[in-house]
N, C-alpha and C. Protein backbone atom coordinates (compact mmCIF):
# COMPACT_ATOMS: atom_id res chain seq x y z
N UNK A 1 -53.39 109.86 52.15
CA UNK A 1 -53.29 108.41 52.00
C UNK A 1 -52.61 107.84 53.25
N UNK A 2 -53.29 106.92 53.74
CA UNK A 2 -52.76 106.28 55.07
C UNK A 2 -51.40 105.40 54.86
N UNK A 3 -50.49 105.15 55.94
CA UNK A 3 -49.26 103.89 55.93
C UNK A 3 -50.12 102.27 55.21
N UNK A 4 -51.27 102.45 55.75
CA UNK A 4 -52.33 100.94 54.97
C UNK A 4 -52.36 100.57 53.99
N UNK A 5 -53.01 101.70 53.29
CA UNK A 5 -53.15 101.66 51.70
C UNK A 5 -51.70 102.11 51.15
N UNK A 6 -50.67 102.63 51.66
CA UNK A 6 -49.95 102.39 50.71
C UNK A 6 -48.83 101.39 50.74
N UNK A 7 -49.01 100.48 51.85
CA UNK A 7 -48.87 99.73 51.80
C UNK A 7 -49.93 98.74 51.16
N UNK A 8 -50.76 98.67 50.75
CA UNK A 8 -51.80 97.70 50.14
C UNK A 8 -50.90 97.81 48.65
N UNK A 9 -50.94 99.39 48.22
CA UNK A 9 -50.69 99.57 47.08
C UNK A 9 -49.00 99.09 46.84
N UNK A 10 -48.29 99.10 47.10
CA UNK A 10 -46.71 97.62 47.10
C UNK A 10 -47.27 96.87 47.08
N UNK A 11 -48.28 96.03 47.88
CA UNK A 11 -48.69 94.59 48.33
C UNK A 11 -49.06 94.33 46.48
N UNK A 12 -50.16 95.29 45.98
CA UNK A 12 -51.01 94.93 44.92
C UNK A 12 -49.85 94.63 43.61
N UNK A 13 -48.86 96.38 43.55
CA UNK A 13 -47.98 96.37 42.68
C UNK A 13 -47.08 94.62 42.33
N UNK A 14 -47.00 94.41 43.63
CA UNK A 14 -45.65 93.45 43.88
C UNK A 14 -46.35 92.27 43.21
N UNK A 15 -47.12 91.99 43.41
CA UNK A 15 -48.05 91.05 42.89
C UNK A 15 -48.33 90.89 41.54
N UNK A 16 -48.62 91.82 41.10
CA UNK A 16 -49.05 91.75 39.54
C UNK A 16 -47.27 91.54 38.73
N UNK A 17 -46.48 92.32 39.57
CA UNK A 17 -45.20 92.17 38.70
C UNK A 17 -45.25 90.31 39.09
N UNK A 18 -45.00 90.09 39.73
CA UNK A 18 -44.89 88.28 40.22
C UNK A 18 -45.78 87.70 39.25
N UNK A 19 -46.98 87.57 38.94
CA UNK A 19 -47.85 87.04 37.87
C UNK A 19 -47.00 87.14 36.59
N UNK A 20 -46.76 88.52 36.11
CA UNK A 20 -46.36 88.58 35.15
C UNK A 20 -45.26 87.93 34.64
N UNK A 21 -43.81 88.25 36.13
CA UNK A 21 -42.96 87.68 35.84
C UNK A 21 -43.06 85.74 35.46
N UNK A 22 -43.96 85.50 36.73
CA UNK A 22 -44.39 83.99 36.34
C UNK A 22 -45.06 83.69 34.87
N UNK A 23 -45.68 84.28 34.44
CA UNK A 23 -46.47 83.89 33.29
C UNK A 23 -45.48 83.85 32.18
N UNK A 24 -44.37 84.85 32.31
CA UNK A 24 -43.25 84.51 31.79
C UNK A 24 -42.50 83.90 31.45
N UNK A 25 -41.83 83.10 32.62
CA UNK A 25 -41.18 82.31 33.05
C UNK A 25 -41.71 80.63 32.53
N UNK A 26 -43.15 80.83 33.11
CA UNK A 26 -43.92 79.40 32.07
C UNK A 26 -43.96 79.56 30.77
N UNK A 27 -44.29 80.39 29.90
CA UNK A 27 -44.81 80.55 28.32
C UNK A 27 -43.72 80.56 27.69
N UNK A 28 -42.79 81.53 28.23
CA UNK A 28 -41.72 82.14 26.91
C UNK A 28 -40.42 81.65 27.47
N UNK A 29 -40.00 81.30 28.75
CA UNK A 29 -38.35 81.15 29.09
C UNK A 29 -38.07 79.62 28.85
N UNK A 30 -36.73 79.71 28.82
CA UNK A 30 -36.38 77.80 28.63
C UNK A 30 -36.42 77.22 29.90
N UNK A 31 -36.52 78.02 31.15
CA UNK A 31 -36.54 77.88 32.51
C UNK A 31 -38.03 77.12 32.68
N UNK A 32 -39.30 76.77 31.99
CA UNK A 32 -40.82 76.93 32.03
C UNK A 32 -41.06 75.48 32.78
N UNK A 33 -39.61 74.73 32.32
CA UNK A 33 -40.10 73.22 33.20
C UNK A 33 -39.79 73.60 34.32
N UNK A 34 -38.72 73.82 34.32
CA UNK A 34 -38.01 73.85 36.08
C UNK A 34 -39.32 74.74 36.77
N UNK A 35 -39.61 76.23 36.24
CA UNK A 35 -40.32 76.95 36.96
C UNK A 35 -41.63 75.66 37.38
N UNK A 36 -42.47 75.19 36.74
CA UNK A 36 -43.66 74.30 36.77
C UNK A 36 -43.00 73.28 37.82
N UNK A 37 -42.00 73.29 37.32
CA UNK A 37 -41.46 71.83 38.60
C UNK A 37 -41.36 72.38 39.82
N UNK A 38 -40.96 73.62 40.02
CA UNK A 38 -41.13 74.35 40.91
C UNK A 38 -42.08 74.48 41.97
N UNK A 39 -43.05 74.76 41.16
CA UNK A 39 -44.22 75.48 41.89
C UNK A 39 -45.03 74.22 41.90
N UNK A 40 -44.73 72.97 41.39
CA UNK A 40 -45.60 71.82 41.97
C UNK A 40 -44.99 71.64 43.34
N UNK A 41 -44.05 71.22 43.68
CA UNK A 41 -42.91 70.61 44.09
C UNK A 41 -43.28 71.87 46.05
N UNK A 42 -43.43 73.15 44.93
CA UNK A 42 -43.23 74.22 46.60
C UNK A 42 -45.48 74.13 47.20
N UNK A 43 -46.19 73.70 46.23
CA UNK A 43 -47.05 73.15 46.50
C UNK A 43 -47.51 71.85 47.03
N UNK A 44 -47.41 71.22 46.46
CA UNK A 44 -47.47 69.98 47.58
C UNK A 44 -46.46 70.29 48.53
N UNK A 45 -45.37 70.20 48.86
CA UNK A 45 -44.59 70.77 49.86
C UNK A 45 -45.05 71.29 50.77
N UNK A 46 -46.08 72.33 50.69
CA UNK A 46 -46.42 73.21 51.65
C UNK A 46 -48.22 72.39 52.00
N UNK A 47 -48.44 71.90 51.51
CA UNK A 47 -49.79 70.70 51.97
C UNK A 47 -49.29 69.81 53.07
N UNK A 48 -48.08 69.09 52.21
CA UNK A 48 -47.85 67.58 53.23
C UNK A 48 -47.31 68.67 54.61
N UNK A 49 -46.63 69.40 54.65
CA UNK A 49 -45.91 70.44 55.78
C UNK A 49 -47.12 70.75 56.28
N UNK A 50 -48.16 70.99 56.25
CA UNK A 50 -49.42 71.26 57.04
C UNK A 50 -50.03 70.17 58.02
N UNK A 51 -50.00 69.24 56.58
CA UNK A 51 -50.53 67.91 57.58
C UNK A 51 -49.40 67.22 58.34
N UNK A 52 -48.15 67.48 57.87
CA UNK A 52 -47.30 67.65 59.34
C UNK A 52 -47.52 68.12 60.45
N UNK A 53 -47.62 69.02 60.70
CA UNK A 53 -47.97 69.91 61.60
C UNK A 53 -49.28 69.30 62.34
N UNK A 54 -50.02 69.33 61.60
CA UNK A 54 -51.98 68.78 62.25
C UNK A 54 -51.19 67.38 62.93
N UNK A 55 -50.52 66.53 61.95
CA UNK A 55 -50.39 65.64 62.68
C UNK A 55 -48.99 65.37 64.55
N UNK A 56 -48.12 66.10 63.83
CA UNK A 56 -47.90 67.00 65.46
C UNK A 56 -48.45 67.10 66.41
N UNK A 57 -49.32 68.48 66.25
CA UNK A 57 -50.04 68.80 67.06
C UNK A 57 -50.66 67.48 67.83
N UNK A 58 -51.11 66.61 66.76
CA UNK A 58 -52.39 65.48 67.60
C UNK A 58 -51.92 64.57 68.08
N UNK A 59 -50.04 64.35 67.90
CA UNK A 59 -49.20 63.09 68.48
C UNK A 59 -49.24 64.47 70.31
N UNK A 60 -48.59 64.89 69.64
CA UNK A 60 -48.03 65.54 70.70
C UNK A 60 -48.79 66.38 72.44
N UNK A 61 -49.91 66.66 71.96
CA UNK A 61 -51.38 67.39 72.88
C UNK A 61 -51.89 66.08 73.53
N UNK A 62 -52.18 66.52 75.13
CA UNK A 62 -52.35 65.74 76.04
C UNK A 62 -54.15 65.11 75.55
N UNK A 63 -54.61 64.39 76.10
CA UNK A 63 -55.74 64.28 75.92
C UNK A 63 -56.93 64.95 76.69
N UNK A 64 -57.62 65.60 76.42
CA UNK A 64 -58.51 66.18 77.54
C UNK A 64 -59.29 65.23 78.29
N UNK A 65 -59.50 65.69 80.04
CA UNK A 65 -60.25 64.86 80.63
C UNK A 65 -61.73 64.27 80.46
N UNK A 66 -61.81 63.58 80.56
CA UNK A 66 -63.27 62.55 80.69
C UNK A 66 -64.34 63.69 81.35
N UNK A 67 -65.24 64.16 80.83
CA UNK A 67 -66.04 64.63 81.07
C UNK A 67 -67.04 64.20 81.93
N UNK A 68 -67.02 63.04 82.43
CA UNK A 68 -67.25 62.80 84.73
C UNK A 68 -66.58 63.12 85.30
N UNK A 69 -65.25 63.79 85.12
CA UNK A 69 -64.42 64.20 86.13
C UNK A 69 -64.56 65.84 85.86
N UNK A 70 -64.93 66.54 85.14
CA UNK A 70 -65.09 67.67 85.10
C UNK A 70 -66.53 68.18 85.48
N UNK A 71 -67.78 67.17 85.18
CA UNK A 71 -68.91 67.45 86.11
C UNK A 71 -68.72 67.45 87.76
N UNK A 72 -67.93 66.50 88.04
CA UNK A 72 -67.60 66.34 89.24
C UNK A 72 -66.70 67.46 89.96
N UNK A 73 -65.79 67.88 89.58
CA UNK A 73 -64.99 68.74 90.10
C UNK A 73 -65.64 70.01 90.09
N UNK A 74 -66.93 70.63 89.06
CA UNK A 74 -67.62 71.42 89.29
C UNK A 74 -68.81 71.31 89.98
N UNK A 75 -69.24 70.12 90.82
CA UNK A 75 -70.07 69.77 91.37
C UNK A 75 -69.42 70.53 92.56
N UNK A 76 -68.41 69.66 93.33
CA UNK A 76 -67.47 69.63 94.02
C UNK A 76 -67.47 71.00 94.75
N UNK A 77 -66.91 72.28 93.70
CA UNK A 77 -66.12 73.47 93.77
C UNK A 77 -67.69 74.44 94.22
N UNK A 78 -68.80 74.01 93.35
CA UNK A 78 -70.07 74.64 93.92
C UNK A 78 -70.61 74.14 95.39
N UNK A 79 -70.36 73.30 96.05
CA UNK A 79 -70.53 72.96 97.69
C UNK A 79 -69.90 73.90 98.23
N UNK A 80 -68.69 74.51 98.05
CA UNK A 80 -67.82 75.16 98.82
C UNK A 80 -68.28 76.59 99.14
């Protein structure tokens, strides 16, 4: 068995305990709002934080040049 798969196999284990523990946590604990409030709350969270970011990126990134000045400069560079 390779370092991969057994690492896959933690990855898979870890997971199913997390479901479970969650499915838990919603159905049967007195914790079931908070948990739900939770996991809305770390969801959208992690959406608007994206389109943070996209929108970043698009304040922040120069604009690329006009595409006559890049025919040109390869016009240009092929004379030489």
């Amino acid at each position: 068995m390779s370092k991969d798969q057994t690492l896959g196999g933690v990855v898979l284990f870890v997971c199913i305990l997390a479901i479970a523990v969650y499915g838990w946590l919603v159905f049967f604990s007195v914790w079931s709002l908070l948990a739900l409030q939770l996991t809305g709350f770390v969801a959208v969270a992690g959406v608007l934080a994206i389109g943070a970011w996209v929108g970043w990126v698009m304040a922040t990134t120069p604009p690329p040049k006009p595409l006559e000045d890049l025919d040109n400069e390869e016009f240009e560079a092929g004379k030489e």
